[in-house]
Protein backbone atom coordinates (compact mmCIF):
# COMPACT_ATOMS: atom_id res chain seq x y z
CA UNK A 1 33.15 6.77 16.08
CA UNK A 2 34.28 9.46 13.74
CA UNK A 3 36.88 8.15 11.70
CA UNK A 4 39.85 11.34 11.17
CA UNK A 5 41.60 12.23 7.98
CA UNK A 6 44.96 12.41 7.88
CA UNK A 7 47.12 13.41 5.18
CA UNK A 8 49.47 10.36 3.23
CA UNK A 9 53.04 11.43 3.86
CA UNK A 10 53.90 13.28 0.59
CA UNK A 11 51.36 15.47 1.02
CA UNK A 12 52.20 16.45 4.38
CA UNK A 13 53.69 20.27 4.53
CA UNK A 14 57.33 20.37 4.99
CA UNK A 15 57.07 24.25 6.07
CA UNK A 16 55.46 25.59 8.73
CA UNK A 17 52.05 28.13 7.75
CA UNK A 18 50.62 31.29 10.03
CA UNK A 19 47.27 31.59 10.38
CA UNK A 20 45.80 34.49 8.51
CA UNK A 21 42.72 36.06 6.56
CA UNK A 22 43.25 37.58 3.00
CA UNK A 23 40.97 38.04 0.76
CA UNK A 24 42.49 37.12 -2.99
CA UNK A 25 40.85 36.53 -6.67
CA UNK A 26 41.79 33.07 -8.05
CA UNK A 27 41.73 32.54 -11.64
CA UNK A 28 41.24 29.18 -13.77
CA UNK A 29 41.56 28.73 -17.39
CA UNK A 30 37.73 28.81 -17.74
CA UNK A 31 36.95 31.62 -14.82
CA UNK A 32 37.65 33.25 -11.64
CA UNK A 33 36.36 32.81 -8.30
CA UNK A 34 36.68 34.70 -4.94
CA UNK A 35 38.50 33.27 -1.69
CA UNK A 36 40.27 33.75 1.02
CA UNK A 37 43.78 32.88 2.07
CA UNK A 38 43.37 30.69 5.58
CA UNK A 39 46.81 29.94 6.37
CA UNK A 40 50.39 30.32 4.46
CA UNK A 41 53.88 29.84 4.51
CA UNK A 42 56.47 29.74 2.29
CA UNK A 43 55.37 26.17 0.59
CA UNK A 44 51.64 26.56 0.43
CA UNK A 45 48.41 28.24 1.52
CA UNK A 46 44.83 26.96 2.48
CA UNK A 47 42.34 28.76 0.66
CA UNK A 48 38.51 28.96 1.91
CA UNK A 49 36.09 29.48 -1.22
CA UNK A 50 32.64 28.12 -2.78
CA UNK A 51 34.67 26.24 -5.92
CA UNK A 52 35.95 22.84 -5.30
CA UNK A 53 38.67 22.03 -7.22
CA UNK A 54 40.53 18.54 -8.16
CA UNK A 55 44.09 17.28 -7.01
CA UNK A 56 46.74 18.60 -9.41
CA UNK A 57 44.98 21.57 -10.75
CA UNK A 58 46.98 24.49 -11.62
CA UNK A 59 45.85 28.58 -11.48
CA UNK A 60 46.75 31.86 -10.34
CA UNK A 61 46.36 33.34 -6.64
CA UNK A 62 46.72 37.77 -6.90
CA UNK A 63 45.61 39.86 -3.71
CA UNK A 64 44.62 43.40 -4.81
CA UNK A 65 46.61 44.95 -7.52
CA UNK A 66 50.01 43.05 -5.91
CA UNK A 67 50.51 40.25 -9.09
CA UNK A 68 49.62 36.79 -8.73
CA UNK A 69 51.58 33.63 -7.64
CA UNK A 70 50.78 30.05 -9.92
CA UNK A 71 49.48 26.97 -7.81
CA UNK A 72 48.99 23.70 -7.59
CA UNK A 73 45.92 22.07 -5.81
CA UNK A 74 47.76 19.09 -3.72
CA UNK A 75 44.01 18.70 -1.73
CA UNK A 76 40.52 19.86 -1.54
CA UNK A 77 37.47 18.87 0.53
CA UNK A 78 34.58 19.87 1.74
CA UNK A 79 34.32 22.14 4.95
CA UNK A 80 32.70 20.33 8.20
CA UNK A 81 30.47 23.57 8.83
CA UNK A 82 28.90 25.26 5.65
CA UNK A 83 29.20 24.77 1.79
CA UNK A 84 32.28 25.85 1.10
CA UNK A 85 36.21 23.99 0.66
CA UNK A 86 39.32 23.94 1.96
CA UNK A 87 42.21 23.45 -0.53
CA UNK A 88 45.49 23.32 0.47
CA UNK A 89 47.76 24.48 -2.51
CA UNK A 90 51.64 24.83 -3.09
CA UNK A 91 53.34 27.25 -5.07
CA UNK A 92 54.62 26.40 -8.88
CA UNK A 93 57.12 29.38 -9.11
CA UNK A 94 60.20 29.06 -7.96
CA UNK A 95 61.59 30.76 -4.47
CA UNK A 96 62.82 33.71 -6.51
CA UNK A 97 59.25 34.64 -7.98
CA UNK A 98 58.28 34.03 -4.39
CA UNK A 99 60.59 36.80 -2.94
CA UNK A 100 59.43 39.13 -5.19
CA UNK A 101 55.85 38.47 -4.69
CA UNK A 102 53.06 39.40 -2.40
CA UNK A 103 53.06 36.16 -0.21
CA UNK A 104 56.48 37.03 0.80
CA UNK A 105 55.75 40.77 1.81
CA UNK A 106 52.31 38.93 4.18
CA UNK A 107 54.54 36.60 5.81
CA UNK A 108 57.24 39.33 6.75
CA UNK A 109 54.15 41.47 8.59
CA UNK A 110 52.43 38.46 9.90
């Protein structure tokens, strides 16, 4: 019997997120790394990439020359097909950095 995964409460999204593919360069203190944007609203993304990354971990999400957002890694595990993660992320900034910024503009044409 496969046993399911479910989120504990306070990580569960308050927001609702539209599914989407966009292609965005995440940056670490120590590096960079390619991935793309799964699904988004205006509390969080999922991101798709080859880097796992730990609970709590902060960096920057920029798509293109459009400026980058700061988040916060709330969850991260492996995908059930393939080597790479999912990472579900929330946004550090406050709603005012987020109106001005580039995940606001993708969720008005999505």
């Amino acid at each position: 019997m496969e046993k399911k995964l479910i989120a504990p409460a306070a990580e569960r999204r308050n927001t609702m997120r539209v599914d989407c593919c966009y292609q965005v360069e995440c940056t670490l203190p120590d590096g960079s790394f390619k991935a793309s944007v799964i699904n988004m609203g205006l509390g969080g993304m999922r991101l798709l990439s080859a880097q796992e990354l730990q609970a709590e971990e902060c960096f920057s999400v920029q798509q293109a020359d459009m400026g980058s957002l700061s988040v916060r890694v709330v969850w991260c595990r492996p995908r059930s097909t393939g080597d790479n993660f999912e990472t579900g992320v929330v946004y550090r900034d406050g709603l005012e950095q987020l109106e001005n910024s580039w995940v606001k503009g993708a969720l008005r044409r999505l």
